[in-house]
N, C-alpha and C. Protein backbone atom coordinates (compact mmCIF):
# COMPACT_ATOMS: atom_id res chain seq x y z
N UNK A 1 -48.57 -170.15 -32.21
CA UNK A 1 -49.58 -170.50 -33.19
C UNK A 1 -50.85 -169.74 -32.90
N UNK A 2 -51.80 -169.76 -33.92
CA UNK A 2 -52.76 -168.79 -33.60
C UNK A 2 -54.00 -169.51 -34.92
N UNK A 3 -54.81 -169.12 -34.37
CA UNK A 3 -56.45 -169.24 -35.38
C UNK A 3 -57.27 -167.91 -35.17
N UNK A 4 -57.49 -167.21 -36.56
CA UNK A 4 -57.79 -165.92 -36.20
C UNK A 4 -59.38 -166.53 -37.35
N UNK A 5 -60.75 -165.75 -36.92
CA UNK A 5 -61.43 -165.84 -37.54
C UNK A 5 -62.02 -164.42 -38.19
N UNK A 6 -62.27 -163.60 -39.22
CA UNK A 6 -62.95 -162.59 -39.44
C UNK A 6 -63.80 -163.28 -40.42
N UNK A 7 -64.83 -162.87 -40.19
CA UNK A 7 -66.18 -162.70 -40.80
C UNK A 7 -67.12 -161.72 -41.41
N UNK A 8 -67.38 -162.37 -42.95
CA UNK A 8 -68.22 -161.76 -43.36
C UNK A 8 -67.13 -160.24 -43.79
N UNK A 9 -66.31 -160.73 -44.91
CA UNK A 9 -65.03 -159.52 -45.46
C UNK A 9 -65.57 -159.48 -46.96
N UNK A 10 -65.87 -157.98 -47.19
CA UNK A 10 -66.39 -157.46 -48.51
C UNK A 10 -65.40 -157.60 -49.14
N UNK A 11 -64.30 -156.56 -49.22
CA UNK A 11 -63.94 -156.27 -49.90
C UNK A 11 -62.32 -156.75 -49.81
N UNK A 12 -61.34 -156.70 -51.19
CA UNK A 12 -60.33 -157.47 -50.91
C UNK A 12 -59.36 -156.41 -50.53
N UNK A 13 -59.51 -155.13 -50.35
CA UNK A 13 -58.93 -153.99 -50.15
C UNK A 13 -58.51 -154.05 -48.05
N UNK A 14 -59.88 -154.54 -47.41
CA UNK A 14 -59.99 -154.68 -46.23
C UNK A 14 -58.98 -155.94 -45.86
N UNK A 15 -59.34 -156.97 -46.66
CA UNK A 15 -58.12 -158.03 -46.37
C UNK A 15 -56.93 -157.34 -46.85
N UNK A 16 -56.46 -156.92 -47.06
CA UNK A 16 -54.34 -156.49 -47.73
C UNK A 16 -54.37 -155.59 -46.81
N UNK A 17 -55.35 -154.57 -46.37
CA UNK A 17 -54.71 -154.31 -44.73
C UNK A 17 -54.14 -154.97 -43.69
N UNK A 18 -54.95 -155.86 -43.71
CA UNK A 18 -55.07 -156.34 -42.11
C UNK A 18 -54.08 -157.57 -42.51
N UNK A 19 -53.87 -158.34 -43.79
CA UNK A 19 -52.64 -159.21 -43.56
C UNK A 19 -51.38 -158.90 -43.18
N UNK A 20 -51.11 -157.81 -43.19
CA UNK A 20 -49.53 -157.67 -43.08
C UNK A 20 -49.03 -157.95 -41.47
N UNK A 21 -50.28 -157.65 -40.50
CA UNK A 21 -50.31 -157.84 -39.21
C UNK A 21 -50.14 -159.04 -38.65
N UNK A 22 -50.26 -159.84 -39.38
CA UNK A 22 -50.06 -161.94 -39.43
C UNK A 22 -48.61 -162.11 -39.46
N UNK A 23 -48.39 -162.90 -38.43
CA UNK A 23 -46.47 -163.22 -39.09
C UNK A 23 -46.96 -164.26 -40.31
N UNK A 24 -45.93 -164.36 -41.02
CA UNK A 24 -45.63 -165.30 -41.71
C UNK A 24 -45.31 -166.85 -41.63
N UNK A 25 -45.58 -168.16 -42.03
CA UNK A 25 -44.58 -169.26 -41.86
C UNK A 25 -44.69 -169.66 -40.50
N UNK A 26 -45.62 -169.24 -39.65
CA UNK A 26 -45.82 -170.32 -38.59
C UNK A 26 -46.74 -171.84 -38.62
N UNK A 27 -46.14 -172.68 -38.43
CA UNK A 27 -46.49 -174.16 -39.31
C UNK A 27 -48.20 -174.15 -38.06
N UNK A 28 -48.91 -174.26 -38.43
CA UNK A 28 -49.94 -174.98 -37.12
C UNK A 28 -51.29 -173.33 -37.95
N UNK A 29 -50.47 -171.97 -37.62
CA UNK A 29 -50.73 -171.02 -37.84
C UNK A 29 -52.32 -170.96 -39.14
N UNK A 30 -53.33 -170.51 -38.89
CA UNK A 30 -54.53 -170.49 -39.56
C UNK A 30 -55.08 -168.99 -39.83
N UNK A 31 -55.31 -168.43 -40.82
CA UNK A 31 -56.47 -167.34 -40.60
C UNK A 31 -57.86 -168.02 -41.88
N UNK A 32 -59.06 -167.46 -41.11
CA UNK A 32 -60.10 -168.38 -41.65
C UNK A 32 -61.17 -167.00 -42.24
N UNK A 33 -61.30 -166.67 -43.14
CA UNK A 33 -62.34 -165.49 -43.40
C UNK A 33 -63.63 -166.10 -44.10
N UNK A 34 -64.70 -165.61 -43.66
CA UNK A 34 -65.66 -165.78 -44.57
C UNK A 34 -66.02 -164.55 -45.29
N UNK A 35 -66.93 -164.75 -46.75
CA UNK A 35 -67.08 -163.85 -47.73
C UNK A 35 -68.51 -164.36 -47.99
N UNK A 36 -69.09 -163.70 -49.07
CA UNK A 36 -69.76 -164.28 -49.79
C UNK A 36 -69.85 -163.36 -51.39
N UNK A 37 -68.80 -163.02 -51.49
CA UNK A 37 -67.72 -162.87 -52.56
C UNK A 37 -66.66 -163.46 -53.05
N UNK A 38 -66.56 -164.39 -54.36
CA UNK A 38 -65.47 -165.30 -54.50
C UNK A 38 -64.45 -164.33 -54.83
N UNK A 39 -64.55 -163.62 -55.42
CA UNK A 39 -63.41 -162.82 -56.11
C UNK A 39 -62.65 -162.61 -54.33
N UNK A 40 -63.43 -161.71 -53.66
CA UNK A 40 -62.30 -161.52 -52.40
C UNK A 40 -61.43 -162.96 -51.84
N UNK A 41 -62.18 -163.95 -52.00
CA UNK A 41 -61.40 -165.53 -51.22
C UNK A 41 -60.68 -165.51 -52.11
N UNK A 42 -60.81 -165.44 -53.36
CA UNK A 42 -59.31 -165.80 -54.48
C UNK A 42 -58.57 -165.27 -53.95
N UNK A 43 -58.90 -164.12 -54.40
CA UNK A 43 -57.21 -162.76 -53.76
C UNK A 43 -56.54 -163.02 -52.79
N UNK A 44 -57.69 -163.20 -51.70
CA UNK A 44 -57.06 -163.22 -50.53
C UNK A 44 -55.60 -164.85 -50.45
N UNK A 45 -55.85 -165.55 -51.52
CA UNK A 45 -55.14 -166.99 -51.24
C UNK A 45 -55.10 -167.93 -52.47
N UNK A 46 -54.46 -167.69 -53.81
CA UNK A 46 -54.75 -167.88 -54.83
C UNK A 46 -54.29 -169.41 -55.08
N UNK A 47 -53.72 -170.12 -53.70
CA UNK A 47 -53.39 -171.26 -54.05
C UNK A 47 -54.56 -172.28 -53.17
N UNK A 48 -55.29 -171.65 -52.35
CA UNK A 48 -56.24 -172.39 -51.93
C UNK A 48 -57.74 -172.26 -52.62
N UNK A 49 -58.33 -173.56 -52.40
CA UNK A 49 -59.39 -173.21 -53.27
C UNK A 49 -60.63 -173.07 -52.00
N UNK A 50 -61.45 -172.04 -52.09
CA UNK A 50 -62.89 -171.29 -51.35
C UNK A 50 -63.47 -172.36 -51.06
N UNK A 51 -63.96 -172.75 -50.34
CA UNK A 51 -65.20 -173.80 -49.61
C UNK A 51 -66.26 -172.87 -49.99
N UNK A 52 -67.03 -173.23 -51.00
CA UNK A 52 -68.55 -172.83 -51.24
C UNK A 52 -69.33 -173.59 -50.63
N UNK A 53 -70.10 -172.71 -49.84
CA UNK A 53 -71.42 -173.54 -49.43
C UNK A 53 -72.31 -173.77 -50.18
N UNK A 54 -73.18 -175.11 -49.77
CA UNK A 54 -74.40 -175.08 -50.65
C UNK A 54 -75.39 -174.45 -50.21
N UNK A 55 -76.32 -174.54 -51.26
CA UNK A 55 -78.01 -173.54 -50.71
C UNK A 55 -78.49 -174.21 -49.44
N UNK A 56 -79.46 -173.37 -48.81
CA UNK A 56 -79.84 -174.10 -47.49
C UNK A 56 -81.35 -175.11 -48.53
N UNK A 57 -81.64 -175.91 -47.93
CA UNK A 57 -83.33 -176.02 -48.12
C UNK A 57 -84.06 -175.42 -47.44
N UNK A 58 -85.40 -175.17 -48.07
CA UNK A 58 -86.29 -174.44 -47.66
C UNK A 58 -86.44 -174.66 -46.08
N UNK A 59 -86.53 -175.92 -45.58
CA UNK A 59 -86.96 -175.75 -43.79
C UNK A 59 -85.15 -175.60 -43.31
N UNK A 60 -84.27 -175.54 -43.70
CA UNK A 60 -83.00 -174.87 -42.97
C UNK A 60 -83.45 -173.34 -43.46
N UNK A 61 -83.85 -173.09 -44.51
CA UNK A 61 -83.68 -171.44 -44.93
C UNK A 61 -85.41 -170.82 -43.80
N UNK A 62 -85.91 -171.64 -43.73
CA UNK A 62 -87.22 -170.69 -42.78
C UNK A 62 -86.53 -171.12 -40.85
N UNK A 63 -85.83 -172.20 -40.94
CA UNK A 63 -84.96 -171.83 -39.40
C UNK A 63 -84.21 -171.13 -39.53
N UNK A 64 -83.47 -170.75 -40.26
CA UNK A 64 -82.77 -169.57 -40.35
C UNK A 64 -83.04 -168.19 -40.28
N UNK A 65 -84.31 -167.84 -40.94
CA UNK A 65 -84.80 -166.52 -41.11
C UNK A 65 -85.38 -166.84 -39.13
N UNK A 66 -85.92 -167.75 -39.25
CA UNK A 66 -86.30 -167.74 -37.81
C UNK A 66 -85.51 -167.04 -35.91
N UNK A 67 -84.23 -167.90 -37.10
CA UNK A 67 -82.92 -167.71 -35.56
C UNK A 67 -83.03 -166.01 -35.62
N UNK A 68 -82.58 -165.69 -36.67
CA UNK A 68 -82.38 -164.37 -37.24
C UNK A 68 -83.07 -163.28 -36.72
N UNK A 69 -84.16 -163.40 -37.62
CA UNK A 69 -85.33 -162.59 -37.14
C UNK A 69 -85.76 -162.47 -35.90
N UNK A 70 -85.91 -163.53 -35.26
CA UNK A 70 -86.49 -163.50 -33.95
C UNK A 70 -85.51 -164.36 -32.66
N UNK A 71 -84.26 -163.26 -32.48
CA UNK A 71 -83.21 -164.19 -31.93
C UNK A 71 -83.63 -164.40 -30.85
N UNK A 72 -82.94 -165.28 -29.22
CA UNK A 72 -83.68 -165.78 -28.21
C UNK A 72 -83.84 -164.68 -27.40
N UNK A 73 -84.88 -165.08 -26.50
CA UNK A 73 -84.60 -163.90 -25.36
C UNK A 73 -84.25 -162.78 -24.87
N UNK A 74 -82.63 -163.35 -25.19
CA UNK A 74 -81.71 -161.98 -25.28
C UNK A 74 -81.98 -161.49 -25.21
N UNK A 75 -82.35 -160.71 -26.63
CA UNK A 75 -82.46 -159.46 -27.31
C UNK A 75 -83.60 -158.91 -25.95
N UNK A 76 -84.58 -159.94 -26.51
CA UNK A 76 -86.12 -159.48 -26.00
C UNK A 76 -86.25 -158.88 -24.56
N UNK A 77 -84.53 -159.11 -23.89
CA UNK A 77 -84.49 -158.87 -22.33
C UNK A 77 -83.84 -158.04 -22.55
N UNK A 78 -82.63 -157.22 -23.47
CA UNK A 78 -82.60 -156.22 -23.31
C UNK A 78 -82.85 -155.21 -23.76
N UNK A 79 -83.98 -155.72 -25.10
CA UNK A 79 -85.13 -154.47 -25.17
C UNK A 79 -86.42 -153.74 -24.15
N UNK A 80 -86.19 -154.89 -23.79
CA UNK A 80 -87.27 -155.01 -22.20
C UNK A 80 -86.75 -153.99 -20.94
N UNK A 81 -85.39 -154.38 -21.24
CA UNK A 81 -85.03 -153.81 -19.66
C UNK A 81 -85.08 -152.20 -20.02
N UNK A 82 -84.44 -151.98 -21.60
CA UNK A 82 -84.27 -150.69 -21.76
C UNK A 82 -85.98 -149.36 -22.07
N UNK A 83 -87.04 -150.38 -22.53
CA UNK A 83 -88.10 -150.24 -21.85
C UNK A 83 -88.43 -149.64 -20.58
N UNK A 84 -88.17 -150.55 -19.74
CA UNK A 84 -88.54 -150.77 -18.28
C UNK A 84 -88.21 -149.28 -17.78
N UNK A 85 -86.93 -149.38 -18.39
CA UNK A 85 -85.74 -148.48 -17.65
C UNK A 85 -86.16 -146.43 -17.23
N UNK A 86 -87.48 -147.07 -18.51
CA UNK A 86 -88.31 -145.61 -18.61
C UNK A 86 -89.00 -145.15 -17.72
N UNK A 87 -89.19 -146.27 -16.52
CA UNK A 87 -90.90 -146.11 -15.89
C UNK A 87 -90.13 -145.90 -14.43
N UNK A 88 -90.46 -145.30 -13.84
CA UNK A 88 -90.71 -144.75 -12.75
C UNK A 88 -91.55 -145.54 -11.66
N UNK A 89 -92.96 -146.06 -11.93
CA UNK A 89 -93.50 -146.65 -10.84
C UNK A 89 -93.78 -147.93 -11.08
N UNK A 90 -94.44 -148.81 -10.39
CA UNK A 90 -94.83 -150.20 -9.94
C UNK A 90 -96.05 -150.27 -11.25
N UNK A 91 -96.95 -149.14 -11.47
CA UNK A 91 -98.00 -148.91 -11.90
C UNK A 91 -98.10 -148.99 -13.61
N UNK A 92 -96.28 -148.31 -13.50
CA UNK A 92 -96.13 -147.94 -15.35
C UNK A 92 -95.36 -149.76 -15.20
N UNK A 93 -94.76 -150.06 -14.84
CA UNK A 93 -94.41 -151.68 -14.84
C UNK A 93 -95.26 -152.71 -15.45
N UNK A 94 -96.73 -152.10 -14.31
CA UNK A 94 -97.25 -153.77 -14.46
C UNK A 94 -98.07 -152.81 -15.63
N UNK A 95 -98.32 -151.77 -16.64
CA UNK A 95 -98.80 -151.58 -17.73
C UNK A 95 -98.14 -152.42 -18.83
N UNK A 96 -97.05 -152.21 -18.97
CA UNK A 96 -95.70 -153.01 -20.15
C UNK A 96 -96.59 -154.41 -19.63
N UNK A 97 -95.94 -154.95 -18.20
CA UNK A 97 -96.65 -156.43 -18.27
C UNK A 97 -98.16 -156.89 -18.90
N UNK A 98 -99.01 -155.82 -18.88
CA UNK A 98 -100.33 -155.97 -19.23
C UNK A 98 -100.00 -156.08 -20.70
N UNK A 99 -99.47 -154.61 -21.28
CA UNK A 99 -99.54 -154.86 -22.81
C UNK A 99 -98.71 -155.80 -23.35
N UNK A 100 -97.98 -156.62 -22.97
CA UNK A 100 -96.95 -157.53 -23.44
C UNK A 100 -98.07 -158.67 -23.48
N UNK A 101 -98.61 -159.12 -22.24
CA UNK A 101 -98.98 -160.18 -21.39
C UNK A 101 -100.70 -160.15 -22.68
N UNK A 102 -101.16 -159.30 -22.76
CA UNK A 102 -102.45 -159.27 -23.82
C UNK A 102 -102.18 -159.60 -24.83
N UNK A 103 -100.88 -159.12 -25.37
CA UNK A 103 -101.12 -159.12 -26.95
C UNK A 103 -100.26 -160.58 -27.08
N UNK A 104 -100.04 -161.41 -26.00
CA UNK A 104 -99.90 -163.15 -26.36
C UNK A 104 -100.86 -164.16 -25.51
N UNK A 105 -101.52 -163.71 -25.27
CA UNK A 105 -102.53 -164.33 -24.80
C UNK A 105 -103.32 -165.37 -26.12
N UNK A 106 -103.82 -165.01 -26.96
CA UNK A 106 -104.21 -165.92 -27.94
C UNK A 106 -103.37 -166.70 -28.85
N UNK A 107 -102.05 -166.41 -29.01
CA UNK A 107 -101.00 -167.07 -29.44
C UNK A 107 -100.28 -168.24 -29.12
N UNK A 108 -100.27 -169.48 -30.10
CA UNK A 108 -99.78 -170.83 -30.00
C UNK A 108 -98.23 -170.51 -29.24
N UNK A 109 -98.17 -171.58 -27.95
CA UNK A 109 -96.74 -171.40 -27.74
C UNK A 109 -95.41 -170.74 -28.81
N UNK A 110 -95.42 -171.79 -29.70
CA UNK A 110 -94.61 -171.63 -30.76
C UNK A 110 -94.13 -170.35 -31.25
N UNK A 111 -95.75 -169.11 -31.62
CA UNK A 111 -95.02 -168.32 -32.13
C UNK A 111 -94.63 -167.16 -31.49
N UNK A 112 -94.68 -167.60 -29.92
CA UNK A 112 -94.74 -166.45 -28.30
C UNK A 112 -92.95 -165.43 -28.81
N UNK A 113 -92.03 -166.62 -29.16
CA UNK A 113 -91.02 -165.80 -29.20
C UNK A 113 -90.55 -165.00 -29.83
N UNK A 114 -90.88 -164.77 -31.00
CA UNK A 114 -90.93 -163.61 -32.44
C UNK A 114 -92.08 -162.85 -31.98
N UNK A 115 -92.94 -163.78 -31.27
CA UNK A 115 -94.39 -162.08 -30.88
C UNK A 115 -93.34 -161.20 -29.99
N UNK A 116 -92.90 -161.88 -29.06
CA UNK A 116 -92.80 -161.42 -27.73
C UNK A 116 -91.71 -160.03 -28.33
N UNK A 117 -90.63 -160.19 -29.32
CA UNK A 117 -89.56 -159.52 -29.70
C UNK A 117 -90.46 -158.34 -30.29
N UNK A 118 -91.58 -158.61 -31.28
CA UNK A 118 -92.29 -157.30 -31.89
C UNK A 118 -92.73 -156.38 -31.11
N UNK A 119 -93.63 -157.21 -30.08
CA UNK A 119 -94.74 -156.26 -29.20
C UNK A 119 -93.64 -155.57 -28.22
N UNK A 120 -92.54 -155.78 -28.00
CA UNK A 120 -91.12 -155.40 -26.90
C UNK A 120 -91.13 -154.12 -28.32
N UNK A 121 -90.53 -154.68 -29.49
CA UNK A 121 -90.36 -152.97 -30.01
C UNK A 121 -91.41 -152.39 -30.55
N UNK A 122 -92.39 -152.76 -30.92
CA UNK A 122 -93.59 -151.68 -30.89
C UNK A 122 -93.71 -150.93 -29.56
N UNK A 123 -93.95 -151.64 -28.49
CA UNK A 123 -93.50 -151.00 -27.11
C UNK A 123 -93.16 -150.00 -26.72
N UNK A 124 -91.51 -150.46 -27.22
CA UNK A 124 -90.65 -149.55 -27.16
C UNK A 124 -90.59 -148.40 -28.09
N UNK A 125 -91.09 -148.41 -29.45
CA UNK A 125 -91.04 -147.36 -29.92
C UNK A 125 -92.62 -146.51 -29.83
N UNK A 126 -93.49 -147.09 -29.33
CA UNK A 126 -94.79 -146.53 -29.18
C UNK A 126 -94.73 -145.76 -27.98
N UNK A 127 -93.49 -146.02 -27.13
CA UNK A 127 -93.66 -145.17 -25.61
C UNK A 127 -92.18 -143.85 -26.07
N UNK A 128 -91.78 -143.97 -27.00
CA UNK A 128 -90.82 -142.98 -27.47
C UNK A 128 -91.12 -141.99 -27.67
N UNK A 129 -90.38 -140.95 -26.96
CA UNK A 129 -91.00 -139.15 -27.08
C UNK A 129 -91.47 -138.99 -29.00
N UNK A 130 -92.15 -138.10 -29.37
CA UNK A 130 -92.27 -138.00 -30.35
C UNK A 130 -91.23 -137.51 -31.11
N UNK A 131 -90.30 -136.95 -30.73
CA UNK A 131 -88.82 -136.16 -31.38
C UNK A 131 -88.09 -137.13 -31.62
N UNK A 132 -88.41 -138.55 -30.82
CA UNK A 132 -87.17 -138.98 -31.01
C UNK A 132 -87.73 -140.53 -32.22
N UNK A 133 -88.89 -140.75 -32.17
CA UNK A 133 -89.27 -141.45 -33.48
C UNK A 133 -88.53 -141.32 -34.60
N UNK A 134 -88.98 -140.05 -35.06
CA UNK A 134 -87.83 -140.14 -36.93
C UNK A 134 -86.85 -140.11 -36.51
N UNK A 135 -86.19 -140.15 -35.57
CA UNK A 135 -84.73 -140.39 -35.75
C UNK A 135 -84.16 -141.70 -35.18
N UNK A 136 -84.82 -142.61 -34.91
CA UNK A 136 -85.03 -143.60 -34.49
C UNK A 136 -85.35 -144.51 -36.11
N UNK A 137 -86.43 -144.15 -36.84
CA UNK A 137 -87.36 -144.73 -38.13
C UNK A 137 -85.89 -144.65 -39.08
N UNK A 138 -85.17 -143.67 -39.18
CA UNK A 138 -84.34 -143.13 -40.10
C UNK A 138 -83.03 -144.10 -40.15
N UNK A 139 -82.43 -144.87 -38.92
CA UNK A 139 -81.79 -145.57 -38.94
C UNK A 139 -81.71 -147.11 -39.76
N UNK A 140 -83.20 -146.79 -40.15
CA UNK A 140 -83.89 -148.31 -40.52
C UNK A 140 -82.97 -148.08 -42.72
N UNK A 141 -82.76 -147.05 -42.88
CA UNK A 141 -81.73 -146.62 -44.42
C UNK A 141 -80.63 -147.34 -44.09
N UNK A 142 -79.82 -147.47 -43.11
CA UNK A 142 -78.56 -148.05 -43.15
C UNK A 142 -78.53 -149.62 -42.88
N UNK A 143 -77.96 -150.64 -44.01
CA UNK A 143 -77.59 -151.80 -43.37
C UNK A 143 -77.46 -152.27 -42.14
N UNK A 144 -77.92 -153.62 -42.15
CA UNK A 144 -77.54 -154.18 -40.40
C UNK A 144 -75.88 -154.32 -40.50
N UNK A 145 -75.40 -153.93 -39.06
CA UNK A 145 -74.10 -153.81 -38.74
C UNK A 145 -73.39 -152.82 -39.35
N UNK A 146 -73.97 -151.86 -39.79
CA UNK A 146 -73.20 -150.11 -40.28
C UNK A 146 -72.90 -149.60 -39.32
N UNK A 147 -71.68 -149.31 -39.68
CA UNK A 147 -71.14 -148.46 -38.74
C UNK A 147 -71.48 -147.10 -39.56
N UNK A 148 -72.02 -146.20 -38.38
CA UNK A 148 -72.10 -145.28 -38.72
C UNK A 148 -71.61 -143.89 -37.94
N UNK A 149 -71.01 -143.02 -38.42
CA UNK A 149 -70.35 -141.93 -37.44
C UNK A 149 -71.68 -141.12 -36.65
N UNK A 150 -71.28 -140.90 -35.44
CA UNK A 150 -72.03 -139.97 -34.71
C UNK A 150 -72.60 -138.53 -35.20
N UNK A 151 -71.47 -138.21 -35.18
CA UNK A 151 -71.74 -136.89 -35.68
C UNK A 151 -71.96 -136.65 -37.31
N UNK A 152 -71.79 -137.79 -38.23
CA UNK A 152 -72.53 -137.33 -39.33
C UNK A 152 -74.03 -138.08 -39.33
N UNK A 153 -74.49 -138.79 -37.99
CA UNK A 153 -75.77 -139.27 -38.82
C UNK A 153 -76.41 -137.96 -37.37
N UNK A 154 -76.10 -137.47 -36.53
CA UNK A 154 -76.37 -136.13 -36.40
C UNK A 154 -76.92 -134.79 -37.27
N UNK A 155 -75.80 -134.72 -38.08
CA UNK A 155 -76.30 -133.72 -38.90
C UNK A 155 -76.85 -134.41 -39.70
N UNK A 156 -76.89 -135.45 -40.39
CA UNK A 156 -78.04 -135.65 -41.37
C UNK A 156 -79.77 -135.78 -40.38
N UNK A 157 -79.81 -135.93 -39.39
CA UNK A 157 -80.71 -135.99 -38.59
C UNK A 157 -81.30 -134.59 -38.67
N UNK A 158 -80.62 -133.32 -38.25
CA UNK A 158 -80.80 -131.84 -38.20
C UNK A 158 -81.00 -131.26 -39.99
N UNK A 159 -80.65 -131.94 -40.65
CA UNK A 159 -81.00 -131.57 -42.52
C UNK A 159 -82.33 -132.28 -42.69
N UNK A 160 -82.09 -133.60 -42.13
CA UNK A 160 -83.44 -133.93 -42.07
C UNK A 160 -85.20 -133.28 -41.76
N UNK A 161 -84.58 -132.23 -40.38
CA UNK A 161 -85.25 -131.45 -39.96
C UNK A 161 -85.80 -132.03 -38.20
N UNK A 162 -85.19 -133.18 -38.30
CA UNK A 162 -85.51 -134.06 -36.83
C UNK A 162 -85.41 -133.51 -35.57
N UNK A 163 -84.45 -132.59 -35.68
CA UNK A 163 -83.59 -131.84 -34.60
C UNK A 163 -84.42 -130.77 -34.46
N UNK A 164 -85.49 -130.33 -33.28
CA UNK A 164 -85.57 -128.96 -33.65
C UNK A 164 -84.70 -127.89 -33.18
N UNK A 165 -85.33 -126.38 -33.35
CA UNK A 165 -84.12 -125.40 -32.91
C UNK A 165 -84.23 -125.14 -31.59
N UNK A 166 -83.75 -125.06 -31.16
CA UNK A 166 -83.81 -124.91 -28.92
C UNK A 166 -82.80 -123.84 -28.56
N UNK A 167 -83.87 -122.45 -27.52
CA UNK A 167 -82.78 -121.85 -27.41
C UNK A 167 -81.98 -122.25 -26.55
N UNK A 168 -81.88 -123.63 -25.62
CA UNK A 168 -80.95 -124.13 -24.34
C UNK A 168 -79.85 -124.50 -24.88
N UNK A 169 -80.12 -125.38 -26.15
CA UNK A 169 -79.05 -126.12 -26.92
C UNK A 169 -78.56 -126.01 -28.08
N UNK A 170 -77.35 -126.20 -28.50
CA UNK A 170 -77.21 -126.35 -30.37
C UNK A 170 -77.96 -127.35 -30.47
N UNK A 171 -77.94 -127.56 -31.85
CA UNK A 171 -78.60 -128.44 -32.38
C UNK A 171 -77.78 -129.77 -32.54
N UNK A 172 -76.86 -129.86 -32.49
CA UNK A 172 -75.72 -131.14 -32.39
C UNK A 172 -75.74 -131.43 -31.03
N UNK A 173 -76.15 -130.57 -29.85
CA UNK A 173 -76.14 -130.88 -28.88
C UNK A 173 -77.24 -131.90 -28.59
N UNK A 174 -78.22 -131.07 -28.93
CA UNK A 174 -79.51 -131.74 -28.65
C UNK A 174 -79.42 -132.80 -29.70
N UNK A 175 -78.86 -133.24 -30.73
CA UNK A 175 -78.70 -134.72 -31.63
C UNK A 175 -78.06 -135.04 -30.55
N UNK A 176 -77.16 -134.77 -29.81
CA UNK A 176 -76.62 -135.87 -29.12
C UNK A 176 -77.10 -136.60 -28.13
N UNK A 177 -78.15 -135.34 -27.34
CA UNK A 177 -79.06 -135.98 -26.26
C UNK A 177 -79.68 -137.51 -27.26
N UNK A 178 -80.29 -137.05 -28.40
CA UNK A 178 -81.82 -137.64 -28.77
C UNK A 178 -80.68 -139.19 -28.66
N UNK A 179 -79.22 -138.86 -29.65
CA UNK A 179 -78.90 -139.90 -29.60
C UNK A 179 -79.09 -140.97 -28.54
N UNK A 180 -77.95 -140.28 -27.17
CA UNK A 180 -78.07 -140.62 -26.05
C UNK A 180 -79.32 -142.18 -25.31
N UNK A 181 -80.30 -140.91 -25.81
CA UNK A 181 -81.71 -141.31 -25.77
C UNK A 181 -82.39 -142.64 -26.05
N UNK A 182 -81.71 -143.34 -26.97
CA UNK A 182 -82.20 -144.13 -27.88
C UNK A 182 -81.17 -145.34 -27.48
N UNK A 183 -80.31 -144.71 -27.27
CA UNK A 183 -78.63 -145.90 -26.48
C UNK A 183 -79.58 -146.27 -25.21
N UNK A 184 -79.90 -145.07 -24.23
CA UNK A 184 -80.04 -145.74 -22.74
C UNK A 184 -81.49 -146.53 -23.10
N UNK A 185 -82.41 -147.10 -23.86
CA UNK A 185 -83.61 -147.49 -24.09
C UNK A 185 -82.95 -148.40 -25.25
N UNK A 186 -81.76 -149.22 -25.15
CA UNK A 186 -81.38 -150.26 -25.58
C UNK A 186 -81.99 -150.31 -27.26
N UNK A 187 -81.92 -149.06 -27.75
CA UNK A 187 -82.64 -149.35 -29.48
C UNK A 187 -81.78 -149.18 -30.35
N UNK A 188 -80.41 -148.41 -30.05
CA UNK A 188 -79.46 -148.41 -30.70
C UNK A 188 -78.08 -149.00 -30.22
N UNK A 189 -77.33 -149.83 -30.78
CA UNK A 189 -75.95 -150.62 -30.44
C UNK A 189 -74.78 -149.39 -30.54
N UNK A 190 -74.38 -148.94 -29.84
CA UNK A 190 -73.00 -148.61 -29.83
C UNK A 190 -71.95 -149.27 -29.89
């Protein structure tokens, strides 16, 4: 028996792939998808009927944007570390601590943890070589959770003009450093 969950399935093209991989007729046996497309839940199961959710209310819909927006810690620790990860001395350290540590100083407990996540990526992108900004800014066109290929958001990076010309490197090379770049300083998810 098995309980398989996928989440968050566009299209009904993506489900008729991936069913055929399910045995069939195992009694106990579950697969559970969420959408927020009815047409795909029909298709996908034309004898069950979709669990629609209802609307949130306004104070579930502003905790929500809340969780969201400003998730815990986490993040904020490993934007931090990938920060950190830049500095070299004791000196460039306790600077981050200063500018972190200032810019919540006048701030109600409450809203320390969504500050703390901004001033971490202003931070982080304010201490970013200058080459590697627009290509960093440029990622902000693609949906959250795009997958996107390496080597074509490369060359759109170098059409862009982001890339300059180097006689050490190609220019896909050097996209790959900048990429690189932006992975080890925790700003982009691989």
């Amino acid at each position: 028996r098995y309980l398989v969950v996928l989440d968050d399935i566009w299209r009904s093209e993506d489900w008729d792939i991936l069913k055929p991989a399910f045995p069939r007729g195992r009694k106990g046996s579950k697969i559970l998808f969420t959408t927020r497309i009815k047409n795909v839940a029909s298709r996908a199961d034309p004898w069950s009927t979709p669990v629609e959710l209802s609307l949130l209310t306004d104070d579930e819909s502003w905790n929500l944007l809340c969780r969201k927006a400003f998730p815990s810690s986490k993040m904020a620790i490993v934007m931090l570390g990938g920060l950190l990860a830049t500095k070299q001395s004791l000196a460039q350290w306790e600077m981050v601590y200063k500018n972190i540590h200032g810019h919540l100083k006048g701030l109600p407990h409450q809203d320390q943890n969504g500050a703390v996540m901004n001033i971490i990526l202003v931070s982080s992108y304010n201490d970013l070589p200058y080459p590697l900004k627009p290509c960093l800014l440029y990622l902000g066109h693609y949906p959250k959770d795009w997958e996107i290929s390496k080597n074509e958001l490369i060359r759109l990076w170098i059409a862009e003009g982001f890339i300059p010309e180097n006689e050490e490197f190609l220019m896909e090379d050097l996209g790959e450093i900048f990429l690189e770049q932006l992975i080890d300083r925790s700003l982009v998810q691989v």
